[in-house]
Protein backbone atom coordinates (compact mmCIF):
# COMPACT_ATOMS: atom_id res chain seq x y z
CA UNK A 1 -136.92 -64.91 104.55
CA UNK A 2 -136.83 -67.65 107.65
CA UNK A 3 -134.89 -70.61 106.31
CA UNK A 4 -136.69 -73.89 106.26
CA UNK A 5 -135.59 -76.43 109.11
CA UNK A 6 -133.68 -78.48 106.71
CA UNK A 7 -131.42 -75.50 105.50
CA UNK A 8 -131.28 -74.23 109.64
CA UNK A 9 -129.88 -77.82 110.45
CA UNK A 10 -126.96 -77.74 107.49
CA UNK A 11 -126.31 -74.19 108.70
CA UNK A 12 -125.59 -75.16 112.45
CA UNK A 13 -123.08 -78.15 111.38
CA UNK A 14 -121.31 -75.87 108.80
CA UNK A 15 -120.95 -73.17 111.49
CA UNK A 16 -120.07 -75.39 114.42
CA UNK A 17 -117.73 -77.60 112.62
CA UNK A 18 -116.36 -74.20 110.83
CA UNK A 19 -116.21 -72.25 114.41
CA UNK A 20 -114.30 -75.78 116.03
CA UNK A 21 -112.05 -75.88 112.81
CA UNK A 22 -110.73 -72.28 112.74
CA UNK A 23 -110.85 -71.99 116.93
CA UNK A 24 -108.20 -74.61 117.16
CA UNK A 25 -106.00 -73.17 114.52
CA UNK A 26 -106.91 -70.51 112.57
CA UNK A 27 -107.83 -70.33 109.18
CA UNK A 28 -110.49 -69.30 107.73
CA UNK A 29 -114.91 -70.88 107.54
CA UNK A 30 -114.76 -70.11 103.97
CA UNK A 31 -113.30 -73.85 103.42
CA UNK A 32 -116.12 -75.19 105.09
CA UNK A 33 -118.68 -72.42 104.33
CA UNK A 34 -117.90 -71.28 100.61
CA UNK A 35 -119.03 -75.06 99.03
CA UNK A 36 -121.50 -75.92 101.91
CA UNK A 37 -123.34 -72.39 101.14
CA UNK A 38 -123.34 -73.00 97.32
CA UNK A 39 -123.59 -76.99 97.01
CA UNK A 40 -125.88 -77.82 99.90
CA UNK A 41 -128.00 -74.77 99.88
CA UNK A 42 -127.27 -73.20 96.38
CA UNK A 43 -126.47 -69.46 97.42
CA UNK A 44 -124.58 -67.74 94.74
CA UNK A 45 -121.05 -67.79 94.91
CA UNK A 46 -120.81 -63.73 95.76
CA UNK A 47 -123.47 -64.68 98.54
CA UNK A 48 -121.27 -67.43 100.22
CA UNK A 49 -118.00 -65.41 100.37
CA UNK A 50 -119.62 -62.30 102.35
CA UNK A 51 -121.33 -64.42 104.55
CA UNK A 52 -118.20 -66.67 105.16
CA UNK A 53 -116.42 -62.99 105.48
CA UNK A 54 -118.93 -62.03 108.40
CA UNK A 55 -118.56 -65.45 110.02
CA UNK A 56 -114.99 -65.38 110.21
CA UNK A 57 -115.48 -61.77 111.84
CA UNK A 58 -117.59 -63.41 115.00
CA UNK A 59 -114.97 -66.39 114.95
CA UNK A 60 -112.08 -64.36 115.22
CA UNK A 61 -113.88 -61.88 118.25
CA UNK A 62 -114.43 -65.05 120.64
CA UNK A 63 -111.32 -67.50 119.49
CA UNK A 64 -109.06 -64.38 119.33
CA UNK A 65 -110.19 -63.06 122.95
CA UNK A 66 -109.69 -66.41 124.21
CA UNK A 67 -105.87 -66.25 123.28
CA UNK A 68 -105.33 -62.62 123.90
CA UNK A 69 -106.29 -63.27 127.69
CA UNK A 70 -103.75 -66.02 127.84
CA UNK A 71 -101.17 -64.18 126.78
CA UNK A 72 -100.76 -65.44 123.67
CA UNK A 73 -101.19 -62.24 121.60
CA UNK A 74 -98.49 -59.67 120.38
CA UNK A 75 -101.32 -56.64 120.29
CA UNK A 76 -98.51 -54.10 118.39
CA UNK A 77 -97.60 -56.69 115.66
CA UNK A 78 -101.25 -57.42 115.17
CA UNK A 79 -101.93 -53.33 114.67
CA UNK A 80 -99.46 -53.35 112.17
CA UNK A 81 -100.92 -56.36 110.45
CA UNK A 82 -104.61 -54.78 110.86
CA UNK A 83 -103.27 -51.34 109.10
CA UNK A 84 -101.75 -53.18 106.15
CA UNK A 85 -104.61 -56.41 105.98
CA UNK A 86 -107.83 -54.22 106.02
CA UNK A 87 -106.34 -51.99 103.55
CA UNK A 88 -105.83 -54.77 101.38
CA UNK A 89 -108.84 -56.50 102.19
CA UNK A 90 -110.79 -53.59 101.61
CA UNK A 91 -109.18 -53.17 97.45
CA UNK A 92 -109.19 -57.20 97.15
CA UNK A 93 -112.70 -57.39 98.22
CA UNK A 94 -113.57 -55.10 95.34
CA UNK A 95 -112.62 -57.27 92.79
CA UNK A 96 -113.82 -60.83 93.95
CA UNK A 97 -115.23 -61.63 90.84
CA UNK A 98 -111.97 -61.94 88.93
CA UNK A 99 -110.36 -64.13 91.85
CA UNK A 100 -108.06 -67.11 90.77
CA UNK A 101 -108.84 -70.43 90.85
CA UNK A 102 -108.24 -73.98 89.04
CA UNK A 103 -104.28 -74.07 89.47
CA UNK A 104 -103.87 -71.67 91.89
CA UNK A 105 -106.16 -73.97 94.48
CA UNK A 106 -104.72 -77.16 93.26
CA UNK A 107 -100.90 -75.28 94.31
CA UNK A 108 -102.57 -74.08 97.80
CA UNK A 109 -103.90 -78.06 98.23
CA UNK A 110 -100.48 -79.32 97.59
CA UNK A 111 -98.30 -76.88 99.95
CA UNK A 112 -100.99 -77.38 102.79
CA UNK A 113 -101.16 -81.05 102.26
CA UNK A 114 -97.73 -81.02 102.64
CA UNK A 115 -97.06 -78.64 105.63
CA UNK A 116 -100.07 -80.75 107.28
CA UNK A 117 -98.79 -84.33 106.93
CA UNK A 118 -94.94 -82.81 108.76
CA UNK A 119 -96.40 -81.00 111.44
CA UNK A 120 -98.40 -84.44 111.97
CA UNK A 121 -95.06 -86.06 111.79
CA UNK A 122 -92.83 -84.36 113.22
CA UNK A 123 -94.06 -81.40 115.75
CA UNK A 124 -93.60 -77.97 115.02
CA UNK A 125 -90.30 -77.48 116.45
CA UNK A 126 -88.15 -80.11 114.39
CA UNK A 127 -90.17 -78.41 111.64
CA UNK A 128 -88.50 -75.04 112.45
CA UNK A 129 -85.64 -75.54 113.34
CA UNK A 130 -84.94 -77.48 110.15
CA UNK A 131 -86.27 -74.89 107.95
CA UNK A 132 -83.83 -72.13 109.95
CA UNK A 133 -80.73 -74.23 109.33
CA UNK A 134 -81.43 -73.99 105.04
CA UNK A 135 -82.75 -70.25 105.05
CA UNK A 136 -81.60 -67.29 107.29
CA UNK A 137 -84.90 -65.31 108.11
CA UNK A 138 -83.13 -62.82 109.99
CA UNK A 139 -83.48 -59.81 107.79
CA UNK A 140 -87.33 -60.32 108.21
CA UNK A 141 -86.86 -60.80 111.98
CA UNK A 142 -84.83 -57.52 112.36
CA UNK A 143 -86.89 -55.32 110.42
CA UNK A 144 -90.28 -56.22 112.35
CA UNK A 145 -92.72 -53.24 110.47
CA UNK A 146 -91.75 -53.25 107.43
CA UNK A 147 -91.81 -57.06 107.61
CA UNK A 148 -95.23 -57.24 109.29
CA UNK A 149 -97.14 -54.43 106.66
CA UNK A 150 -95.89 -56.24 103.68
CA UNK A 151 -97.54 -59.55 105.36
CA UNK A 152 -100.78 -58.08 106.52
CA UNK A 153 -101.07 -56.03 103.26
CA UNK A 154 -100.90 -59.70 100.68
CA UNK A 155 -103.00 -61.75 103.13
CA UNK A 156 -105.40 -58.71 103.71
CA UNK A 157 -105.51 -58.60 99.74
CA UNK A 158 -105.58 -62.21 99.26
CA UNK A 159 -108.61 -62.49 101.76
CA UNK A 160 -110.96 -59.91 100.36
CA UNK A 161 -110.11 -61.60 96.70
CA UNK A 162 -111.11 -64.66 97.52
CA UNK A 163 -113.13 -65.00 100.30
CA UNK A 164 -110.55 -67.46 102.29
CA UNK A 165 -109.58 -65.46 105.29
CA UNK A 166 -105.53 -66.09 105.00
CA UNK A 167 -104.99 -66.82 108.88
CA UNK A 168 -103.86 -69.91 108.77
CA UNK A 169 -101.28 -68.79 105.74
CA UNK A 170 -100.42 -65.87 108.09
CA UNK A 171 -100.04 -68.13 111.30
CA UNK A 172 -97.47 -70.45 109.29
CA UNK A 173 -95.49 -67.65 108.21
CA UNK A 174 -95.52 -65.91 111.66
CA UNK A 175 -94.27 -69.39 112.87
CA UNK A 176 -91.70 -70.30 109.92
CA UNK A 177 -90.39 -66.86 108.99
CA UNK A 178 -90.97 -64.57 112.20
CA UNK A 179 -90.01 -67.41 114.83
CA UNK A 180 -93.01 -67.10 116.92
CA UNK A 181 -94.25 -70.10 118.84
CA UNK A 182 -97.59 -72.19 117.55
CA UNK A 183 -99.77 -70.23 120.43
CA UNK A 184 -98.58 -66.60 119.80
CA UNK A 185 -98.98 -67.43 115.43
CA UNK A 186 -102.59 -69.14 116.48
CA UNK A 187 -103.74 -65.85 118.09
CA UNK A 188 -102.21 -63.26 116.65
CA UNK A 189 -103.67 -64.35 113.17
CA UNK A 190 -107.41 -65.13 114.57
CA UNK A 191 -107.09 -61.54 116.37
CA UNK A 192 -106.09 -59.84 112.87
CA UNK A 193 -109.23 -61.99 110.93
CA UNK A 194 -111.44 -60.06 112.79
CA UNK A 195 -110.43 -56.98 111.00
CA UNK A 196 -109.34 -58.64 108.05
CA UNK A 197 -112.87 -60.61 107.60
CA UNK A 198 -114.97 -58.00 108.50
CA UNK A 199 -113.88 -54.58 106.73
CA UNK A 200 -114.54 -57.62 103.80
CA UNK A 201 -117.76 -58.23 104.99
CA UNK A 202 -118.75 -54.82 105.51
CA UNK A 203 -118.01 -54.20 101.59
CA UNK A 204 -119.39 -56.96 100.45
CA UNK A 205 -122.52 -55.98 102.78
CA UNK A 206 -122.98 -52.45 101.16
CA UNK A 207 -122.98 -55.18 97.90
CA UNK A 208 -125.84 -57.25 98.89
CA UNK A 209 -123.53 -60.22 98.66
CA UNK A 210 -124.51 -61.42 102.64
CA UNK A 211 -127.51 -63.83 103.13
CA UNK A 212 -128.61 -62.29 106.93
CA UNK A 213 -131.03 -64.96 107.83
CA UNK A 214 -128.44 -67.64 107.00
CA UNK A 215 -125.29 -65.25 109.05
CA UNK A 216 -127.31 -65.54 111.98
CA UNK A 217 -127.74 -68.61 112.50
CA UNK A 218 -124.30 -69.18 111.54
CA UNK A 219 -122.43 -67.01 114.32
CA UNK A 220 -124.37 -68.20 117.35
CA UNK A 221 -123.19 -72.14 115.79
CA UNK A 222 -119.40 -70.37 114.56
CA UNK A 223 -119.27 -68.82 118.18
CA UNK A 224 -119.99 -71.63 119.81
CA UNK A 225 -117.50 -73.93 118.15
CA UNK A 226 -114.83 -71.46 117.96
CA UNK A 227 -114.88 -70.78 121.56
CA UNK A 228 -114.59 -74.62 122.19
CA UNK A 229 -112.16 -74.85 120.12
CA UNK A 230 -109.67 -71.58 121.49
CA UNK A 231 -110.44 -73.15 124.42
CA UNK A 232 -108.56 -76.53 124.03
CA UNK A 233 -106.24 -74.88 121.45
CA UNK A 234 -105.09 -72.40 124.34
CA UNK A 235 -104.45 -75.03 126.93
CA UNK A 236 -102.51 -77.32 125.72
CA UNK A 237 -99.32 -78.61 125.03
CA UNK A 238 -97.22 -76.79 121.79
CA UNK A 239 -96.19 -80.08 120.25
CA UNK A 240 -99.95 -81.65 120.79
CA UNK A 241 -101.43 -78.26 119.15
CA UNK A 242 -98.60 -78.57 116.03
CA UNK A 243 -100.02 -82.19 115.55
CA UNK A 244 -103.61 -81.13 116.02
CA UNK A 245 -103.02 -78.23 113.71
CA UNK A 246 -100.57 -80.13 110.95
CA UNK A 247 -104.38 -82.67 111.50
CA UNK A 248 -106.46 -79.69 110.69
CA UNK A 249 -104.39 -78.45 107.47
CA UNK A 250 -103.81 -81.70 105.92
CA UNK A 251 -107.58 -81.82 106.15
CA UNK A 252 -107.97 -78.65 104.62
CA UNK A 253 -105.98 -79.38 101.95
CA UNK A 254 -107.65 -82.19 100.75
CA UNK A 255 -110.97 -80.18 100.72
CA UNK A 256 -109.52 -77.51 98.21
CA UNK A 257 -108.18 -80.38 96.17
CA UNK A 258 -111.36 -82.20 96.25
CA UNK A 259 -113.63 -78.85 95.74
CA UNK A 260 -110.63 -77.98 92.54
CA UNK A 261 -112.76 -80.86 90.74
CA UNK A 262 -115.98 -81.11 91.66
């Protein structure tokens, strides 16, 4: 069934703003699409997480391609990620219903709020090189795939639980833990969200839990944003893209506090 115009024009500004949103620096629609779906339109909960699933999927094809042909992408650490995330996803996906919320959300609000507001203050390099000279992350950094399947295998889980992607989680860790720079976290992450989001997707498809009509029109808006978005992200300078990012979480943060109490 054809979505009246009214429902088409929310769709388009959730998926742009969602495709712009995650483009720039990973993450995942859901935080846009999950309480725009059910609020604004009133899709069942189920329904909004596989869409937001398939969306992610499309944004993480043209944002992810945009990095890989700059160079930005480590293609064997993101196979290890895929093997361990979809396998996760896959299991996680299967039991969305019983996903945590309430005080779980309101501890994801706080960290992201609060990794937001320093990248904002002070870059991402003052950020990590702080954080190195409290905790030694070298026994993650010398044992690369164990390190990397025990990541992709949590966020792939986390992802198909929920419905929230895990990119953005995966691109700070990448950053903080694995020492990559903002650009190689950025596109390694949206490259593994395609897989991650859409062996998600496809289960939740076999479900029924993905509104077509209302994916469509979604992607071609998504695309669009999130290839504007890599776009600038890819371009520009490291400590411009930490503040842009630490912009974009702090953001995101206060959404998941705000949708904790609605």
């Amino acid at each position: 069934m054809m979505p009246d115009v009214t429902t088409i024009v929310i769709l388009l500004f959730l998926g742009f703003g969602s495709g712009v949103f995650v483009g720039t620096a990973a993450g995942t629609a859901a935080s846009f699409l999950i309480p725009g779906l059910t609020i604004l339109i009133g899709y069942s909960t189920h329904e909004a997480i596989g869409t937001s699933l398939a969306v992610d999927c499309v944004i993480g094809i043209i944002a992810g391609y945009t990095f890989i042909k700059n160079k930005y992408v480590n293609l064997k650490s993101v196979f290890l990620l895929i093997v361990a995330g979809v396998l996760g996803s896959i299991l996680g996906s299967t039991f969305t219903s019983e996903a945590p919320e309430g005080i779980l959300n309101i501890i994801i609000g706080f960290f992201l709020l609060f990794i937001g507001f320093n990248f904002i203050r002070n870059g991402v390099k003052k950020n990590v090189d702080s954080l190195e000279q409290k905790i030694n992350f070298s026994l993650f950094r010398n044992h690369h795939l164990l390190s990397f399947l025990l990541l992709g295998g949590i966020i792939g889980g986390l992802s198909g639980f929920t419905g929230i992607g895990g990119s953005r989680m995966l691109s700070l860790i990448l950053i903080f833990v694995m020492g990559y720079s903002l650009h190689q976290a950025v596109g390694t992450s949206l490259v593994m969200m395609v897989f991650i989001a859409g062996s998600g997707a496809v289960n939740h498809g076999f479900q029924g839990e993905i509104v077509l009509s209302a994916f469509l029109i979604l992607a071609v808006s998504a695309g669009t944003g999130a290839f504007l978005g890599s776009q600038i992200a890819s371009k520009i300078n490291e400590e411009l893209l930490a503040r842009i990012v630490g912009f974009i979480i702090f953001i995101l943060g206060f959404i998941i506090m705000i949708k904790n109490f609605i």
